[in-house]
C-alpha atoms as a PDB file:
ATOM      1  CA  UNK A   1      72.129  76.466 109.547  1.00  0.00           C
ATOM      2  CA  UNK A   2      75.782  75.880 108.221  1.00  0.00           C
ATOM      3  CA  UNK A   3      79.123  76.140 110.090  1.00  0.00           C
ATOM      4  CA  UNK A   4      81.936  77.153 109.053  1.00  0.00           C
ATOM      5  CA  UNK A   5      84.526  74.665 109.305  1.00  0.00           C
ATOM      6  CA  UNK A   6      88.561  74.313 109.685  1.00  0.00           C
ATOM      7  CA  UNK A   7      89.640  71.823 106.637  1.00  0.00           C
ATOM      8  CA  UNK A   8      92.135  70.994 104.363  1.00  0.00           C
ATOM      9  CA  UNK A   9      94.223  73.879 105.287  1.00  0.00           C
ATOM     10  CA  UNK A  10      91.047  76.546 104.408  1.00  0.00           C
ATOM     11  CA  UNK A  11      87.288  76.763 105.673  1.00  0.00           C
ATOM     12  CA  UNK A  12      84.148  75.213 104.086  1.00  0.00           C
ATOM     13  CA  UNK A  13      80.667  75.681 104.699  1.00  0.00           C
ATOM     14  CA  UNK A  14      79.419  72.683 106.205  1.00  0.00           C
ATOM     15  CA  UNK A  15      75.943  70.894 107.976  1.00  0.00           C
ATOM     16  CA  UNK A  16      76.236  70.145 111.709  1.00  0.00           C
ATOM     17  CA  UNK A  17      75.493  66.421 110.850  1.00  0.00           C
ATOM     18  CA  UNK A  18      78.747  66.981 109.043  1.00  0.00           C
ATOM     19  CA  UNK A  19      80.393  67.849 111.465  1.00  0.00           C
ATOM     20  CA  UNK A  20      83.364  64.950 113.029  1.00  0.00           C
ATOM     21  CA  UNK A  21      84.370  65.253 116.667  1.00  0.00           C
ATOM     22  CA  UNK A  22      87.490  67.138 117.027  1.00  0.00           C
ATOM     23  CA  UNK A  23      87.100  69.752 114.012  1.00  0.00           C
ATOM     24  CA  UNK A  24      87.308  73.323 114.733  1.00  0.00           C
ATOM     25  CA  UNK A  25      83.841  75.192 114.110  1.00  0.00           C
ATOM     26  CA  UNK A  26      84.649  78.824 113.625  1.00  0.00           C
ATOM     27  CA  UNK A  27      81.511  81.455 114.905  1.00  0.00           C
ATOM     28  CA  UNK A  28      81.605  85.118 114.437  1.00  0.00           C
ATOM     29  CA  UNK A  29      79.827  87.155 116.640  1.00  0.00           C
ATOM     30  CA  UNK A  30      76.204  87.800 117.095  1.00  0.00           C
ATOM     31  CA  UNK A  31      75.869  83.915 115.294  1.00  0.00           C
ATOM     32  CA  UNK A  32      74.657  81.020 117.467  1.00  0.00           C
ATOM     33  CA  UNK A  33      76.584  77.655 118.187  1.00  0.00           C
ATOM     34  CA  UNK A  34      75.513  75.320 115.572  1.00  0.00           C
ATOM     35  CA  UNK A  35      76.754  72.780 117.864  1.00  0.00           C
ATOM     36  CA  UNK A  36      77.926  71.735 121.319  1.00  0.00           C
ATOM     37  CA  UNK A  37      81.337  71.935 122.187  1.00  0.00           C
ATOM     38  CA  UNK A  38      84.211  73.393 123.464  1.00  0.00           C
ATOM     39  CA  UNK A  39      85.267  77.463 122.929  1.00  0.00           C
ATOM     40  CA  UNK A  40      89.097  77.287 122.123  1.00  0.00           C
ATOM     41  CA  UNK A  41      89.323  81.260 120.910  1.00  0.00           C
ATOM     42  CA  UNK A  42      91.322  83.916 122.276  1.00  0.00           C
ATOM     43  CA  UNK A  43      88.641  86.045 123.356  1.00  0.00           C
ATOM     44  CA  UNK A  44      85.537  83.402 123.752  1.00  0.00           C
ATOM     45  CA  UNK A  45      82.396  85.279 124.321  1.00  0.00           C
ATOM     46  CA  UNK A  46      79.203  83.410 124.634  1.00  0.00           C
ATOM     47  CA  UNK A  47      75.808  84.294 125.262  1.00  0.00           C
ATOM     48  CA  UNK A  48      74.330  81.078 127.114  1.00  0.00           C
ATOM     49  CA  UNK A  49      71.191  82.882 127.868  1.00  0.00           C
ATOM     50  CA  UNK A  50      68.992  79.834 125.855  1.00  0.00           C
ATOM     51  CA  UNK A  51      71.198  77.083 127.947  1.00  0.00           C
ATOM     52  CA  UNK A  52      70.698  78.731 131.399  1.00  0.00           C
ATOM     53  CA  UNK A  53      66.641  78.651 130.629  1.00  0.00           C
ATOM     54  CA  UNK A  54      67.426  74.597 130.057  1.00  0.00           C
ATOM     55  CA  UNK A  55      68.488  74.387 133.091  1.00  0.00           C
ATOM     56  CA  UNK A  56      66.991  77.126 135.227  1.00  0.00           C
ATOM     57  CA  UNK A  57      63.546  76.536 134.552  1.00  0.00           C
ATOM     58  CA  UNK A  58      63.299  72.912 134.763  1.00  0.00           C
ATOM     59  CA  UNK A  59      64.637  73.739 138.582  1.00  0.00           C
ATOM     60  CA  UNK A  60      62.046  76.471 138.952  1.00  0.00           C
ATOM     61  CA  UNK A  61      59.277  73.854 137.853  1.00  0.00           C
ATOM     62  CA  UNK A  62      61.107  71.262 140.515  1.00  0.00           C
ATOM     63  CA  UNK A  63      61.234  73.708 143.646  1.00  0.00           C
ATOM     64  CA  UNK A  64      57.523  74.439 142.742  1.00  0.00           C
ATOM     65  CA  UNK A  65      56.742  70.411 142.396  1.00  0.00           C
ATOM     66  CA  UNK A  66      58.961  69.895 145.329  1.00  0.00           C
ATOM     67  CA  UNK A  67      56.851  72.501 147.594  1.00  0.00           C
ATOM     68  CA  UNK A  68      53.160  70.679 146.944  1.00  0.00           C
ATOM     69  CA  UNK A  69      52.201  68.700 149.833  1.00  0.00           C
ATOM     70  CA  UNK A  70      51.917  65.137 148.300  1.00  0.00           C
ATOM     71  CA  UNK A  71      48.452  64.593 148.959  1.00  0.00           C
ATOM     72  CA  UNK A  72      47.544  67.626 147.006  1.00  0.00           C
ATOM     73  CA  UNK A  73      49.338  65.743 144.406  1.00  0.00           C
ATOM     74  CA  UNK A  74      47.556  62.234 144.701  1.00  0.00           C
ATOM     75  CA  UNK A  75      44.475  64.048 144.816  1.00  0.00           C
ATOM     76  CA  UNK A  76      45.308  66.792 141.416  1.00  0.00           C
ATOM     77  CA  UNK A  77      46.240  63.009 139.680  1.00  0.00           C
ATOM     78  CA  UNK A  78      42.756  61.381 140.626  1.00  0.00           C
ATOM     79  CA  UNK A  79      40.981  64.573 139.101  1.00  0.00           C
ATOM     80  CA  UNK A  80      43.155  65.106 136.015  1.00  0.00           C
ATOM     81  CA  UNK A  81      41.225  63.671 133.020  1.00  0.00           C
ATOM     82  CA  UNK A  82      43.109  63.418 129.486  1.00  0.00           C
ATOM     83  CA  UNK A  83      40.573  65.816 127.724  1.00  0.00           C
ATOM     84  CA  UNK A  84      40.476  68.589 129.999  1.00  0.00           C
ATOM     85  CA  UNK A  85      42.393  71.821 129.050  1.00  0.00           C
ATOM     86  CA  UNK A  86      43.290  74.712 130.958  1.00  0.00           C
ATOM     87  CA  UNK A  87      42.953  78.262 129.767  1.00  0.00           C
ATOM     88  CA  UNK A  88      44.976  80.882 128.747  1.00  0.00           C
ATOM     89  CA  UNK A  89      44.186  82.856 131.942  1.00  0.00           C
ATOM     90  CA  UNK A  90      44.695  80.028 134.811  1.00  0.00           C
ATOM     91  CA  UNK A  91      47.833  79.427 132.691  1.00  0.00           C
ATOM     92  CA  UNK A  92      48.569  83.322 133.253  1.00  0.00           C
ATOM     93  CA  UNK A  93      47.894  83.077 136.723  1.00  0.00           C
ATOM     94  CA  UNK A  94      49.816  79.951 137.494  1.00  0.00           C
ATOM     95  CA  UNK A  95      53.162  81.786 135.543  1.00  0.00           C
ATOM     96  CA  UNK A  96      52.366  84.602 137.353  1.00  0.00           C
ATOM     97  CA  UNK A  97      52.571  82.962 140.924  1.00  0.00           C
ATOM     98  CA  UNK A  98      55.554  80.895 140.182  1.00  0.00           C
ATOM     99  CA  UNK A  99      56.917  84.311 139.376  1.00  0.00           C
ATOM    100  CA  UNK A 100      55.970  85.540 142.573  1.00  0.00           C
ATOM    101  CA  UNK A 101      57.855  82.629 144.378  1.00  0.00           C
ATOM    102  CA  UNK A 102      61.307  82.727 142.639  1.00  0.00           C
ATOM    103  CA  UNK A 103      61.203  86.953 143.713  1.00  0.00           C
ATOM    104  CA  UNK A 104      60.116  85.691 146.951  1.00  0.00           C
ATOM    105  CA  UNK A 105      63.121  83.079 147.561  1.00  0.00           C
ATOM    106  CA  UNK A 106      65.511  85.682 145.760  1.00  0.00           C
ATOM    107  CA  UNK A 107      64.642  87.984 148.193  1.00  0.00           C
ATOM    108  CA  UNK A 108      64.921  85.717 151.358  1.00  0.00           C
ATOM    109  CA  UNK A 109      68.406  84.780 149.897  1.00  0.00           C
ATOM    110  CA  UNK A 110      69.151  88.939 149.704  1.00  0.00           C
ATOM    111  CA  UNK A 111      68.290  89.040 152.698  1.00  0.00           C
ATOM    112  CA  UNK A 112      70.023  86.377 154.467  1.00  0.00           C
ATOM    113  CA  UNK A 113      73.451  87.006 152.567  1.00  0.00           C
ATOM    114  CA  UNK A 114      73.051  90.609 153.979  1.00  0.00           C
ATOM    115  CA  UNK A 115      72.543  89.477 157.542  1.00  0.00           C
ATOM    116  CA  UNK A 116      75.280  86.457 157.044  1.00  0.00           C
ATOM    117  CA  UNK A 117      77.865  88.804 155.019  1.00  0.00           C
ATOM    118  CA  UNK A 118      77.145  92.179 156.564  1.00  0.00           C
ATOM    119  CA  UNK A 119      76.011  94.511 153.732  1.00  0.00           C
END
C-alpha cells in the first residue's frame, strides 16, 4: 500500500515506513488509512469499523473471562493439554453463545435505560 504524501510543494507516492511524523497523508474516499494519525480535513469521514472490533471484541472475550467462576478456570487449565484441538462445531457453538450473551446484556441495558429514562 502507498500514501500519498504532502512534499516539496506537490504530492508523491510514498511507503508508510516512509512516512516522518508530522507529514500530511492525503486519503480519498473509500481508501483505508495507511497509517495512524490524526484527520485534519474539512469534511473527515472515517469508517473505524476494523478499530472498534480491536477494541470491542477483546472486551467481549473479557466480560466472558470475567463471568467464569475461577475454579472452573483452575480446573479448564489442569485439563488443557498442548495437543488437543477443538472443532469447528464446539468452536461454532462457543461463538454462538457468546453471541447470545452480548444480545442478552444489550437487552438488559434496553431495558434498564427505558425504565431509568422513561421511553
Amino acid at each position: 500500500m502507498r500514501s500519498t504524501v504532502r512534499r516539496a510543494g506537490g504530492t508523491q507516492q510514498v511507503k508508510p515506513e516512509e512516512l516522518s511524523i508530522g507529514e500530511i497523508v492525503l486519503v480519498k474516499p473509500g481508501t483505508r488509512l495507511p497509517v495512524d494519525g490524526e484527520v485534519v480535513g474539512s469534511h473527515p469521514a472515517v469508517d473505524q469499523s476494523s478499530i472498534d472490533d480491536r477494541v470491542i471484541v477483546p472486551l467481549g472475550v473479557l466480560l466472558v473471562r470475567w463471568m467464569i467462576p475461577a475454579e472452573i478456570l483452575v480446573e479448564c487449565r489442569k485439563r488443557a493439554s498442548p495437543g488437543v484441538t477443538i472443532s469447528t462445531a464446539w468452536m461454532w457453538t462457543g461463538a454462538i453463545i457468546i453471541g447470545m450473551l452480548w444480545f442478552a446484556c444489550l437487552a438488559m441495558l434496553l431495558v434498564w435505560g427505558m425504565r431509568r429514562f422513561g421511553g
